[in-house]
C-alpha atoms as a PDB file:
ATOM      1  CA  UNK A   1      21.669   1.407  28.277  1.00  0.00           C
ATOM      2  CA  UNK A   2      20.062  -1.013  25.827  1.00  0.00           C
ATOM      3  CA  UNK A   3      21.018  -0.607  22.046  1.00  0.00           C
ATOM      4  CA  UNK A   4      17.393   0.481  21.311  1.00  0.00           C
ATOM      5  CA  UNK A   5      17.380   3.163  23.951  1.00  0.00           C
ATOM      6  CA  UNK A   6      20.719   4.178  22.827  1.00  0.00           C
ATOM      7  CA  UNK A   7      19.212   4.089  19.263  1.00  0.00           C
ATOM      8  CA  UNK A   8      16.588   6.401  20.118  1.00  0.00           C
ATOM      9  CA  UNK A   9      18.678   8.519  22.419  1.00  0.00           C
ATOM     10  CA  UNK A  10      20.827   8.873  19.271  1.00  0.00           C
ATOM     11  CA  UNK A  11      18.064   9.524  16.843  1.00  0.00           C
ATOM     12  CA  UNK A  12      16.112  12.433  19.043  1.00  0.00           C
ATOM     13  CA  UNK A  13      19.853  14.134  20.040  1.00  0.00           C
ATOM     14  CA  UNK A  14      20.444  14.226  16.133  1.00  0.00           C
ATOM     15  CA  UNK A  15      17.121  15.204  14.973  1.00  0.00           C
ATOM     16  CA  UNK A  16      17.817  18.114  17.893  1.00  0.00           C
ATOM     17  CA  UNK A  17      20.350  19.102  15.324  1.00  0.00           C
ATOM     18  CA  UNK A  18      17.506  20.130  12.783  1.00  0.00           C
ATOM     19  CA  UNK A  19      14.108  19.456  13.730  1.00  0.00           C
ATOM     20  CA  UNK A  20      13.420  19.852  17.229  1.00  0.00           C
ATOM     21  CA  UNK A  21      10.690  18.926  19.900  1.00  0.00           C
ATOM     22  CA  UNK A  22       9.171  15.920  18.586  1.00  0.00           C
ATOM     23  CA  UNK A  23       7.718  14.062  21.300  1.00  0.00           C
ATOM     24  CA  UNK A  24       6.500  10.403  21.448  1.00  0.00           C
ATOM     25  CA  UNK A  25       3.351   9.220  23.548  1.00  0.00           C
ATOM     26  CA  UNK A  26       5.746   6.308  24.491  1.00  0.00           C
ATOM     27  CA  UNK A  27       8.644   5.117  22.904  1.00  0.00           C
ATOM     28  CA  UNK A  28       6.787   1.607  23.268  1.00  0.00           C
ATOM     29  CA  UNK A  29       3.125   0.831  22.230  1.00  0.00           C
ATOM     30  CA  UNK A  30       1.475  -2.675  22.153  1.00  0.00           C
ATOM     31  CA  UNK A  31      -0.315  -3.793  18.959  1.00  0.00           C
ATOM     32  CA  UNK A  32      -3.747  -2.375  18.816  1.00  0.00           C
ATOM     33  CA  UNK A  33      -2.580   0.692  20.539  1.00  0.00           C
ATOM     34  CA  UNK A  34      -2.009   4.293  18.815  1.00  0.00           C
ATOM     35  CA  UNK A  35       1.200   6.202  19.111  1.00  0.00           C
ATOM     36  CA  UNK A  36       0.801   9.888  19.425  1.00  0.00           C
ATOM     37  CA  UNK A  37       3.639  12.072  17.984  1.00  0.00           C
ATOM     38  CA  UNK A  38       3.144  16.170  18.762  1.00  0.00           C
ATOM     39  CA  UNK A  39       5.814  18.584  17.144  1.00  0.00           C
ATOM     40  CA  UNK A  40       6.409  22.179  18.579  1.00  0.00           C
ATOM     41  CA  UNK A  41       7.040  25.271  17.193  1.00  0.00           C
ATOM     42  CA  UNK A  42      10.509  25.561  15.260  1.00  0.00           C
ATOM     43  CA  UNK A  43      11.324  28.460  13.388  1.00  0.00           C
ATOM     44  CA  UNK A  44      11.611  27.338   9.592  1.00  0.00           C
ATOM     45  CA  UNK A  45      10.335  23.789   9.689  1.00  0.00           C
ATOM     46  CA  UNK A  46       6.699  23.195   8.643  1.00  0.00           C
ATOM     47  CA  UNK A  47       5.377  19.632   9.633  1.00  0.00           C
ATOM     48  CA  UNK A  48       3.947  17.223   6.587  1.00  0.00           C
ATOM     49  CA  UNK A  49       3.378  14.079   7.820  1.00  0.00           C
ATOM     50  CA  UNK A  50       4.629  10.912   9.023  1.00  0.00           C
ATOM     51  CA  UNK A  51       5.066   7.717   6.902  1.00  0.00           C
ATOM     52  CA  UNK A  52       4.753   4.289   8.180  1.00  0.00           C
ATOM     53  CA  UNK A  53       4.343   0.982   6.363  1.00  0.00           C
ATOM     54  CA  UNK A  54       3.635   2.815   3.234  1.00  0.00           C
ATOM     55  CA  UNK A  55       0.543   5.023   4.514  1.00  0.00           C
ATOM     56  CA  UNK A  56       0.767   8.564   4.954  1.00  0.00           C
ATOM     57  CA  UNK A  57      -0.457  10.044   8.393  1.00  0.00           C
ATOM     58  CA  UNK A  58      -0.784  14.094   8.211  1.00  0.00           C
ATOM     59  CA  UNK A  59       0.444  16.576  10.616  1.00  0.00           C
ATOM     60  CA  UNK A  60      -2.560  18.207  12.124  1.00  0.00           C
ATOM     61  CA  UNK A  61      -2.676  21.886  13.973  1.00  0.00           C
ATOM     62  CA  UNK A  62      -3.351  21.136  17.856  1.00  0.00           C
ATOM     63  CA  UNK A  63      -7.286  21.800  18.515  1.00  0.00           C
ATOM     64  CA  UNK A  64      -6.064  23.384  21.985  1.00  0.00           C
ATOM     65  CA  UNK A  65      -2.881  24.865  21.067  1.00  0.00           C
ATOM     66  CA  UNK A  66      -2.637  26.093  17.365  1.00  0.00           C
ATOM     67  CA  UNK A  67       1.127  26.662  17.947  1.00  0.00           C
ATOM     68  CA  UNK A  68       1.472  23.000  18.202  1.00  0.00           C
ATOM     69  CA  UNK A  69       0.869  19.866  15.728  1.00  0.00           C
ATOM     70  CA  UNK A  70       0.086  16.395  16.378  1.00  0.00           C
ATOM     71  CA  UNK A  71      -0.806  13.022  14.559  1.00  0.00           C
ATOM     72  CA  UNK A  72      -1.928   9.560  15.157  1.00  0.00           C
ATOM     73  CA  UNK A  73      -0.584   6.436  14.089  1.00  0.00           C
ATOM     74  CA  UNK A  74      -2.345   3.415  14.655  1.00  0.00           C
ATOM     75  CA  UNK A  75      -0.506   0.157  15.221  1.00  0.00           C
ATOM     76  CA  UNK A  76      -2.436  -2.897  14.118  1.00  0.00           C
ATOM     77  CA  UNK A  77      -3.546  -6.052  16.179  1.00  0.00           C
ATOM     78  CA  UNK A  78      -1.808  -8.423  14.522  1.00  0.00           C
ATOM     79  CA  UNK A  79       1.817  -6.417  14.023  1.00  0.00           C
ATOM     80  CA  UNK A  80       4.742  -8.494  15.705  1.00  0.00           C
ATOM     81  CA  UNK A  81       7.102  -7.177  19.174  1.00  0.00           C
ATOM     82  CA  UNK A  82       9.714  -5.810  17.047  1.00  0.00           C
ATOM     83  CA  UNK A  83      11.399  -2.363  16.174  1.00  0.00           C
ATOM     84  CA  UNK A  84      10.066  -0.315  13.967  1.00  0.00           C
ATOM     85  CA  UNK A  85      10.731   3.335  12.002  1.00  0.00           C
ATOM     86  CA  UNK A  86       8.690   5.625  10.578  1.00  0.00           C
ATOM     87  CA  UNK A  87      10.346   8.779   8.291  1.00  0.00           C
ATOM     88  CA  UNK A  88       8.882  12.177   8.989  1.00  0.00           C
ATOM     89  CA  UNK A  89       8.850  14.557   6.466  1.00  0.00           C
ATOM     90  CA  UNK A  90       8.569  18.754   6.901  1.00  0.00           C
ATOM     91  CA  UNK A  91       9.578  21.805   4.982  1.00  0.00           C
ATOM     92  CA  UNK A  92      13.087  23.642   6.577  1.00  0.00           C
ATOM     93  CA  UNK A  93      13.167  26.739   4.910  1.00  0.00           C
ATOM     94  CA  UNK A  94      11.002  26.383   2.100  1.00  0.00           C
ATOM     95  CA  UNK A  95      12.736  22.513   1.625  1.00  0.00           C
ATOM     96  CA  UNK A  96      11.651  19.407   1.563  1.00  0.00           C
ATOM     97  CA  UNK A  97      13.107  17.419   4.143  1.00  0.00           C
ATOM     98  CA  UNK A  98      12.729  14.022   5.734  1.00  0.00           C
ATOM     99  CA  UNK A  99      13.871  12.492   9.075  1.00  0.00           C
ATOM    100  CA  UNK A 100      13.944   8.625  10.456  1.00  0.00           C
ATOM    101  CA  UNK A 101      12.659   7.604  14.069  1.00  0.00           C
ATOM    102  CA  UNK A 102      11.984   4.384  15.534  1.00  0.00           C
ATOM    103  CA  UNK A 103      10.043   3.114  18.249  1.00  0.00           C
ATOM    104  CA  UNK A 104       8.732  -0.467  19.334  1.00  0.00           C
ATOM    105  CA  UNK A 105       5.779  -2.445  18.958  1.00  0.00           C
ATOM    106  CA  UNK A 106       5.581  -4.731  22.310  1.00  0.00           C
ATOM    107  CA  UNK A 107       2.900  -7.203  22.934  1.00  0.00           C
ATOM    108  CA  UNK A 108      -0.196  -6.562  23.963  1.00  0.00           C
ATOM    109  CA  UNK A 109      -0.190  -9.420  26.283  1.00  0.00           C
ATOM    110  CA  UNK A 110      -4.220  -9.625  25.967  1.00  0.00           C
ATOM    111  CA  UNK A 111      -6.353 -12.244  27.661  1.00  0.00           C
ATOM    112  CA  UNK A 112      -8.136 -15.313  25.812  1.00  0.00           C
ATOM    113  CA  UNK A 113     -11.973 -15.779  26.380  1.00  0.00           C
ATOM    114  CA  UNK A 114     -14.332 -18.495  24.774  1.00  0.00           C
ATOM    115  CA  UNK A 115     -17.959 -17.499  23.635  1.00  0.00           C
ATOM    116  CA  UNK A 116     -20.748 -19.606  22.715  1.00  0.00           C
ATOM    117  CA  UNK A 117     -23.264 -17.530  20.433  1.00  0.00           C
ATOM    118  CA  UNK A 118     -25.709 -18.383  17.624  1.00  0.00           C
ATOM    119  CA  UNK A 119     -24.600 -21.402  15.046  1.00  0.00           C
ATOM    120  CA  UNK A 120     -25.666 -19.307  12.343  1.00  0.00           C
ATOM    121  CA  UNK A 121     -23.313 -16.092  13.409  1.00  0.00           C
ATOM    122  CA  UNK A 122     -20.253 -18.166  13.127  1.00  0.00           C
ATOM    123  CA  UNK A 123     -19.582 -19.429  10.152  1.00  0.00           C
ATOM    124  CA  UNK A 124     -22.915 -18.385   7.712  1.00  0.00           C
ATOM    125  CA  UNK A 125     -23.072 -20.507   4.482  1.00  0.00           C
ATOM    126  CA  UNK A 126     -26.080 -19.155   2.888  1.00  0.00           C
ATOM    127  CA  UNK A 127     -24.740 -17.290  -0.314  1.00  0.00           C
ATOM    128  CA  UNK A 128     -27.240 -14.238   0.395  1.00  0.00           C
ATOM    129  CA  UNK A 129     -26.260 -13.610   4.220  1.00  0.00           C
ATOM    130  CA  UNK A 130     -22.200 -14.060   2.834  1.00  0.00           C
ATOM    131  CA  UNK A 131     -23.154 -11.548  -0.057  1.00  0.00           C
ATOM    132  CA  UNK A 132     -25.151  -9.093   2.504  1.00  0.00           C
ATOM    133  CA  UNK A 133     -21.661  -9.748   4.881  1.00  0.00           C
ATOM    134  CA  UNK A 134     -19.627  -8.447   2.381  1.00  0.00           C
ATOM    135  CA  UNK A 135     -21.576  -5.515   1.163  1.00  0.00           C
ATOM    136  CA  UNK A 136     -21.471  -4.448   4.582  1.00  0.00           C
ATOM    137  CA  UNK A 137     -17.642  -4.625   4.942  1.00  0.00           C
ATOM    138  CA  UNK A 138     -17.026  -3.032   2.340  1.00  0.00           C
ATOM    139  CA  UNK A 139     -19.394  -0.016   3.049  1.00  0.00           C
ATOM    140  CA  UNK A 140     -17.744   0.231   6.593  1.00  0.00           C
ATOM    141  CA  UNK A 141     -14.374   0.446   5.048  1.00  0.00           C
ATOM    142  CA  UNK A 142     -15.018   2.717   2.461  1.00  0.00           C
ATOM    143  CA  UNK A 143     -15.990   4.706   5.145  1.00  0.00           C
ATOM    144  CA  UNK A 144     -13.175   4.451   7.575  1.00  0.00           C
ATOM    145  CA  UNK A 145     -10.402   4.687   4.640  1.00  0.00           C
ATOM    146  CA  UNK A 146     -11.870   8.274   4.345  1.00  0.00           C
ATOM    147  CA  UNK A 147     -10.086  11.207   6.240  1.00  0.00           C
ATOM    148  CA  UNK A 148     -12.532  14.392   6.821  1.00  0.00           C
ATOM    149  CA  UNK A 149     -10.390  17.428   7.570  1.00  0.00           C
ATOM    150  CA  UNK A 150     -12.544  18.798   9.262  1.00  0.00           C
ATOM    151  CA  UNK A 151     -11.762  18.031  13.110  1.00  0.00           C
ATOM    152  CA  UNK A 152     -14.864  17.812  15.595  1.00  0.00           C
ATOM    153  CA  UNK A 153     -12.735  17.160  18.831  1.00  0.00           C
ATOM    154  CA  UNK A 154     -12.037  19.927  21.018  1.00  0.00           C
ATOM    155  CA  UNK A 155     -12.878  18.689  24.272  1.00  0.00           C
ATOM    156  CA  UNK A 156     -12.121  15.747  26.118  1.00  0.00           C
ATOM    157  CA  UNK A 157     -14.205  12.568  25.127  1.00  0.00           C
ATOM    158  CA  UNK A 158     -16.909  10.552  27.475  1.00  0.00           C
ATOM    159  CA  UNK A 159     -17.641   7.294  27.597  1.00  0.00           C
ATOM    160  CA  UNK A 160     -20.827   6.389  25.732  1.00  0.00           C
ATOM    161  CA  UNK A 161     -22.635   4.859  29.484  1.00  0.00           C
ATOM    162  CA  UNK A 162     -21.887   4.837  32.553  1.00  0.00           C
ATOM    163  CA  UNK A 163     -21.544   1.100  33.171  1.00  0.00           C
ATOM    164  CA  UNK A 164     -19.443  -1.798  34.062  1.00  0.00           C
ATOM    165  CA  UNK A 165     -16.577  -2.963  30.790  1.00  0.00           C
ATOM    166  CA  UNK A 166     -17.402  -6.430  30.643  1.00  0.00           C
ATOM    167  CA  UNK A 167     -14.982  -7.211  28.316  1.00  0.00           C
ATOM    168  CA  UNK A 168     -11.671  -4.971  26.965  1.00  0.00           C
ATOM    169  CA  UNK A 169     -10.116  -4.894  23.263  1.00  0.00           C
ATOM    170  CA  UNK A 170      -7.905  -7.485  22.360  1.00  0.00           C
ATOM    171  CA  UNK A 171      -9.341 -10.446  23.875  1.00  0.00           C
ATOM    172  CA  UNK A 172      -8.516 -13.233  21.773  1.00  0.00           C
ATOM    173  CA  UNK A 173     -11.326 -15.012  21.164  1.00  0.00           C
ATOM    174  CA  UNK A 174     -12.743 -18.394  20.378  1.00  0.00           C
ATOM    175  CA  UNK A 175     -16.312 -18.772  18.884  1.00  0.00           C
ATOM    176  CA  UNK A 176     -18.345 -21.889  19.466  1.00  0.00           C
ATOM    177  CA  UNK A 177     -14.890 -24.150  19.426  1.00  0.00           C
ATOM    178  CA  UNK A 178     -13.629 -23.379  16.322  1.00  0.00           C
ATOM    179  CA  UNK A 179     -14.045 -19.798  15.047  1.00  0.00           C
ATOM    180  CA  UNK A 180     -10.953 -17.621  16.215  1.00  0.00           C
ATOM    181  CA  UNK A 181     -10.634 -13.820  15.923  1.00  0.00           C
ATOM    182  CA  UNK A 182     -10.124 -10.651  18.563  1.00  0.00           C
ATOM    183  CA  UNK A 183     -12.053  -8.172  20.587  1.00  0.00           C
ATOM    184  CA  UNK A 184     -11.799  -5.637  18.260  1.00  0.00           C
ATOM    185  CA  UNK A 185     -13.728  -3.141  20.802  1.00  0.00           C
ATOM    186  CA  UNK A 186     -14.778  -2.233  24.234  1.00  0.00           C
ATOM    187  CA  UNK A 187     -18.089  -4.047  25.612  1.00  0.00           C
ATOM    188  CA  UNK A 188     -19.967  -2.643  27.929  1.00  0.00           C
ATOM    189  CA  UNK A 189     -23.098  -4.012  30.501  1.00  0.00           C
ATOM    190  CA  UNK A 190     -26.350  -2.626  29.262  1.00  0.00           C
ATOM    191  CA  UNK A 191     -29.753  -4.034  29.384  1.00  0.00           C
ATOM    192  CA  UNK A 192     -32.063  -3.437  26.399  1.00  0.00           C
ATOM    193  CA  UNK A 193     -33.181   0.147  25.896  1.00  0.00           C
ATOM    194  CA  UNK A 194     -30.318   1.914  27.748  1.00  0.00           C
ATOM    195  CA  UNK A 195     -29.536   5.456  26.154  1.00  0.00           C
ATOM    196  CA  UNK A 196     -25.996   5.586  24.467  1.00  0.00           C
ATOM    197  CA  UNK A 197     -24.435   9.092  23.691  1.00  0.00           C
ATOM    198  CA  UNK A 198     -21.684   9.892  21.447  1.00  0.00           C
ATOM    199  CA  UNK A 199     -18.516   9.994  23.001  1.00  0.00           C
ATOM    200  CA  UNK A 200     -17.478  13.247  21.733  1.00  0.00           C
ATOM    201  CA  UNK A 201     -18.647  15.547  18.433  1.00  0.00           C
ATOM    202  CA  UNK A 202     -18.517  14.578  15.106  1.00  0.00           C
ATOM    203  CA  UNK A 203     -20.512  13.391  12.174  1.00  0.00           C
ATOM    204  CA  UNK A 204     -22.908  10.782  11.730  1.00  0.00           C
ATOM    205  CA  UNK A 205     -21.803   8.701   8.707  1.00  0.00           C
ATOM    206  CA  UNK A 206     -24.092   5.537   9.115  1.00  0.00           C
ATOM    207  CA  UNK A 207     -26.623   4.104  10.794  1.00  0.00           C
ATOM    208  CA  UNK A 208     -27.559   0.533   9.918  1.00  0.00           C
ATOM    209  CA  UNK A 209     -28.656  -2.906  11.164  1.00  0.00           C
ATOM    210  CA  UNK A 210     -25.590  -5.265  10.146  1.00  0.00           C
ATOM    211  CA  UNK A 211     -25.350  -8.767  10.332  1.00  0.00           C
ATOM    212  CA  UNK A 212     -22.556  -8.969  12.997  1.00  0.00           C
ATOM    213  CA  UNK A 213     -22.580  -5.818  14.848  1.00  0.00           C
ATOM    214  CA  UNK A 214     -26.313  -5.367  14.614  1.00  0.00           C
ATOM    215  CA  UNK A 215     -27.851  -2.546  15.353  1.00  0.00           C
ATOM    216  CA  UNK A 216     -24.848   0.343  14.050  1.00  0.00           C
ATOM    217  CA  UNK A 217     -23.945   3.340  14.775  1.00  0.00           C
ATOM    218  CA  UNK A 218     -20.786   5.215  13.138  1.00  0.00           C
ATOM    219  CA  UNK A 219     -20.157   8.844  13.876  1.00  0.00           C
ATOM    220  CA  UNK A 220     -16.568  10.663  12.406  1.00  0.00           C
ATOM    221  CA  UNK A 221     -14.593  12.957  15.112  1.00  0.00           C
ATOM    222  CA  UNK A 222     -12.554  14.161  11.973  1.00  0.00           C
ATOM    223  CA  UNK A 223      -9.138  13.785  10.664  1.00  0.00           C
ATOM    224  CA  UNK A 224      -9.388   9.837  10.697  1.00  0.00           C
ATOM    225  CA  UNK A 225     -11.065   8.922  13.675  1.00  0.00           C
ATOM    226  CA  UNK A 226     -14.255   7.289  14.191  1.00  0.00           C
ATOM    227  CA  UNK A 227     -16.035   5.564  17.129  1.00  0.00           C
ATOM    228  CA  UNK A 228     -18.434   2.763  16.694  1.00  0.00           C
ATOM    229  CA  UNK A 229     -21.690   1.872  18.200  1.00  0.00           C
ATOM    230  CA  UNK A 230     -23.181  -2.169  18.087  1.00  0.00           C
ATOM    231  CA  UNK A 231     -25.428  -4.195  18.518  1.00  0.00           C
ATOM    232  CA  UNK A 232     -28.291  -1.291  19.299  1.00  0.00           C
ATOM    233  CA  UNK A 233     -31.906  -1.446  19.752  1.00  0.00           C
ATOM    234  CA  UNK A 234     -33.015   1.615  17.892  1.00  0.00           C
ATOM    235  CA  UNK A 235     -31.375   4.856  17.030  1.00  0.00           C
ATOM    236  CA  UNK A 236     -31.915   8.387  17.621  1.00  0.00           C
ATOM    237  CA  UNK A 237     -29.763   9.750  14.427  1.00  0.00           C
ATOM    238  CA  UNK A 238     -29.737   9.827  10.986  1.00  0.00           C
ATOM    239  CA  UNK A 239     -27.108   9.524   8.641  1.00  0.00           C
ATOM    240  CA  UNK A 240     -25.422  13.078   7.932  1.00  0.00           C
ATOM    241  CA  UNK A 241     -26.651  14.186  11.290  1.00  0.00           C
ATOM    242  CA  UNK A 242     -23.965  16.408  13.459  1.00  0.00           C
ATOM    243  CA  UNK A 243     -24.224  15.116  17.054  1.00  0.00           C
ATOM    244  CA  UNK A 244     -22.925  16.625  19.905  1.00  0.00           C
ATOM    245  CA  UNK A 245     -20.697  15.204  22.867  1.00  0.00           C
ATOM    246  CA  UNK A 246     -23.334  13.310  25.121  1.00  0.00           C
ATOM    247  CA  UNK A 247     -26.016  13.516  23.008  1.00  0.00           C
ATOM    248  CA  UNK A 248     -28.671  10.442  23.014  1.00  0.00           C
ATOM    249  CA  UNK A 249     -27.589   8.594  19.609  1.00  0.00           C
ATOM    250  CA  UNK A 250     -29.754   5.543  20.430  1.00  0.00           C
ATOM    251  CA  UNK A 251     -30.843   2.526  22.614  1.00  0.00           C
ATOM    252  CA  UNK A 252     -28.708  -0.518  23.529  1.00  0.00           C
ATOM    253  CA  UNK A 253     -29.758  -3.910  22.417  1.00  0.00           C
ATOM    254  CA  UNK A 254     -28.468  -7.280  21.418  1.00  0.00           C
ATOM    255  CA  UNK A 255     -28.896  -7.643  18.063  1.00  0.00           C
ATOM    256  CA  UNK A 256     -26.106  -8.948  15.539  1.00  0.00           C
ATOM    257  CA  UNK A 257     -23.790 -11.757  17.036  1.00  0.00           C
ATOM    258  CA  UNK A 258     -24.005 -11.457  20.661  1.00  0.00           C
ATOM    259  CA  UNK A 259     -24.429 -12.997  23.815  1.00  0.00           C
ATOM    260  CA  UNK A 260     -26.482 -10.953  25.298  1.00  0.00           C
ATOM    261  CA  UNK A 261     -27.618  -7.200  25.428  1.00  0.00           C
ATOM    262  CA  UNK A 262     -24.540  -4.953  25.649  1.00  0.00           C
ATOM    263  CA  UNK A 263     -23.169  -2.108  23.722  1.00  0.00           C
ATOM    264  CA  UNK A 264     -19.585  -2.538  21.693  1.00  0.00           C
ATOM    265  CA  UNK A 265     -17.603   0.143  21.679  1.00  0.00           C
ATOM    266  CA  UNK A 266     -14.897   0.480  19.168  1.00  0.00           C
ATOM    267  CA  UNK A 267     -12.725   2.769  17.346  1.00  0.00           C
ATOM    268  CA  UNK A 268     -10.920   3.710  13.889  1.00  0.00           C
ATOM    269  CA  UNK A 269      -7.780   5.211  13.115  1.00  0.00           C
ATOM    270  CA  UNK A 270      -7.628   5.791   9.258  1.00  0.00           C
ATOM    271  CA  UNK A 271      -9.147   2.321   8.922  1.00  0.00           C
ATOM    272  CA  UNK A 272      -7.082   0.795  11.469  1.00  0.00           C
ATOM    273  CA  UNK A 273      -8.687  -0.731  14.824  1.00  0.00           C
ATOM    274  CA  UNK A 274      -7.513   0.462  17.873  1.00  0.00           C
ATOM    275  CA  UNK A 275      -8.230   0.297  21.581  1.00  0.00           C
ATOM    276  CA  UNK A 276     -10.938   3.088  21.745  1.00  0.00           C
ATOM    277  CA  UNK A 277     -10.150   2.896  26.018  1.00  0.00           C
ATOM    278  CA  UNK A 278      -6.359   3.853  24.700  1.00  0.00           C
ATOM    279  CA  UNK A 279      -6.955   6.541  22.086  1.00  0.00           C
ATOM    280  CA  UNK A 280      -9.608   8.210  24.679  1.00  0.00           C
ATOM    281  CA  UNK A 281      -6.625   8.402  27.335  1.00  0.00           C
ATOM    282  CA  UNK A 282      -4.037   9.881  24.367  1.00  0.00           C
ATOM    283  CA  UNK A 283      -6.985  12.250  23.562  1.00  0.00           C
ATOM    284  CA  UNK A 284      -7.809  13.614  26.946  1.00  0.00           C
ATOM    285  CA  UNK A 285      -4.583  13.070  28.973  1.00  0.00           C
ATOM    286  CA  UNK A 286      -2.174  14.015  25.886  1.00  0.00           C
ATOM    287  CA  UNK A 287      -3.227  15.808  23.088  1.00  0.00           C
ATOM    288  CA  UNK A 288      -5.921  18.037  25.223  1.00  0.00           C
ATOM    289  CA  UNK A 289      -3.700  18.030  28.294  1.00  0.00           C
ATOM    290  CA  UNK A 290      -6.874  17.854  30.268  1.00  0.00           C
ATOM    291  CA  UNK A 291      -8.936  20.410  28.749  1.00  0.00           C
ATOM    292  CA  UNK A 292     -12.858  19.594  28.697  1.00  0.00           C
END
C-alpha cells in the first residue's frame, strides 16, 4: 500500500470514528475535473461545507434523495499533480466541528492542437476592442462568482446537439504561432442555424454577442453551476428567462474567434472552469444515480 492510500485509508477509518459516510467521486481527479463529495445521514452531525484553497463550497440537500447531501469542488486547469486536503466542517451535537481529508490532483494528460483564426482575435491592440474585452470579463465573472440557492437540476442533463465533439476540454492550444491558452470547453460540429437546447433547467442570466465567444448564451442550474453557450447565430431567450431541459435556446453560428461554425460548450463551478463532459457524468451517473 502506497503512503497516500494508507493516508487516506487512515483518514476515512478515523473520520469513521465521528463523522461517517463521506464518500469521494474518486480519490484522484485531473485538473479541470470536479470532485464530488456526498455525506449520508448520521445522527447528530449536520453538514456545513467544505473548504479548499481558501473558498468555501456548501453542503447541499441531494435533489433525489433529501436524506443525503452533496457538494462540488472544482479543481482548476492549471493546479499541479500533487496531494491535496480540504477541512470539512459540520455541527455534532449542536458543535462546531471540523475534519481534514485529502485527495490528489493528477494530470490531465490533455492533447496539444494548433489553430489558425483571425489576426485580429489574437492579440487585439485597439484600446476600444481591449476596453469592450474587459467589460465583458468582468460581467461574465461577476456572474459566475454568484451562487443562486435555488437548485434547477433534478434530472439528468442532455447534451445541447446531437453531433460529433470535435474537440474536448483541455486541449492546450496554440493560436496563430504564438498565442497559448486551453480548451476551456467542449466543441461541437454544427453548421450555421442548428437549434441548441439547454442542457438541463435553470436560469437564463445573459445573452450577449462577445468578442471571443460570440454569439453567448449563459443559463444558471443553481447552487454554482452554469453551462455556457458560444459562438451562436441568434438566440431564442432573453435574459431572466427560465428555460427548460431541451428547450430551443438558439441557433449555432461562428461568430467570435472561431474557425468555423460550431457550438462551445462549457461549464462553471463557482467561477471555476471545468470539463462540462465530466461534471455531466458526476451529475447523471453520481449524484442522480441515473434518475432522468
Amino acid at each position: 500500500m502506497s503512503k497516500l492510500s494508507l493516508l487516506l485509508f487512515l483518514c476515512i477509518h478515523l473520520l469513521a470514528f465521528d463523522v461517517t459516510q463521506v464518500s469521494y467521486s474518486s480519490h484522484k481527479v485531473a485538473n479541470g475535473n470536479t470532485l464530488l463529495l456526498e455525506f449520508a445521514p448520521q445522527k447528530e452531525i449536520e453538514y456545513l461545507s467544505v473548504v479548499y484553497q481558501n473558498r468555501e463550497f456548501k453542503i447541499y440537500e441531494n435533489p433525489k434523495r433529501s436524506e443525503f447531501a452533496y457538494t462540488f469542488v472544482p479543481i482548476n486547469y492549471y493546479e499541479k499533480p500533487q496531494n491535496k486536503r480540504f477541512e470539512l466542517h459540520y455541527k455534532k451535537s449542536g458543535e462546531r466541528k471540523s475534519q481534514t481529508l485529502l485527495f490528489k490532483v493528477v494530470d490531465g494528460a490533455y492533447k496539444k492542437e494548433v489553430l489558425s483564426v483571425s489576426k485580429e482575435k489574437v492579440n487585439p491592440q485597439d484600446p476600444e476592442v481591449k476596453k469592450r474585452i474587459t467589460k465583458e470579463y468582468n460581467e461574465a465573472m461577476k456572474i459566475y462568482a454568484t451562487s443562486t440557492a435555488k437548485n434547477y437540476i433534478d434530472s439528468a442533463f442532455i447534451l445541447p446537439l446531437k453531433s460529433e465533439i470535435t474537440s474536448e476540454f483541455g486541449k492546450a492550444r496554440t493560436y496563430n504561432g504564438s498565442l497559448k491558452g486551453y480548451h476551456s470547453g467542449t466543441d461541437f460540429r454544427a453548421k450555421v442555424g442548428t437549434p441548441i437546447v439547454a442542457a438541463n433547467s435553470g436560469k437564463v442570466v445573459l445573452v450577449q454577442n462577445r468578442f471571443y465567444s460570440g454569439g453567448s448564451v449563459v443559463i444558471d442550474h443553481g447552487r454554482g453551476i452554469y453551462t455556457c453557450y458560444f459562438h451562436m447565430s441568434s438566440f431564442s431567450v432573453n435574459v431572466g428567462d427560465e428555460v427548460q431541459k431541451g428547450e430551443v435556446i438558439g441557433r449555432s453560428g461562428k461568430s467570435g474567434r472561431v474557425t468555423g461554425p460550431h457550438l462551445h460548450f462549457s461549464a462553471r463551478i463557482h467561477g471555476v472552469q471545468v470539463d462540462p463532459m465530466q461534471l455531466i457524468s458526476l451529475v447523471n451517473r453520481n449524484l442522480l444515480k441515473g434518475n432522468n
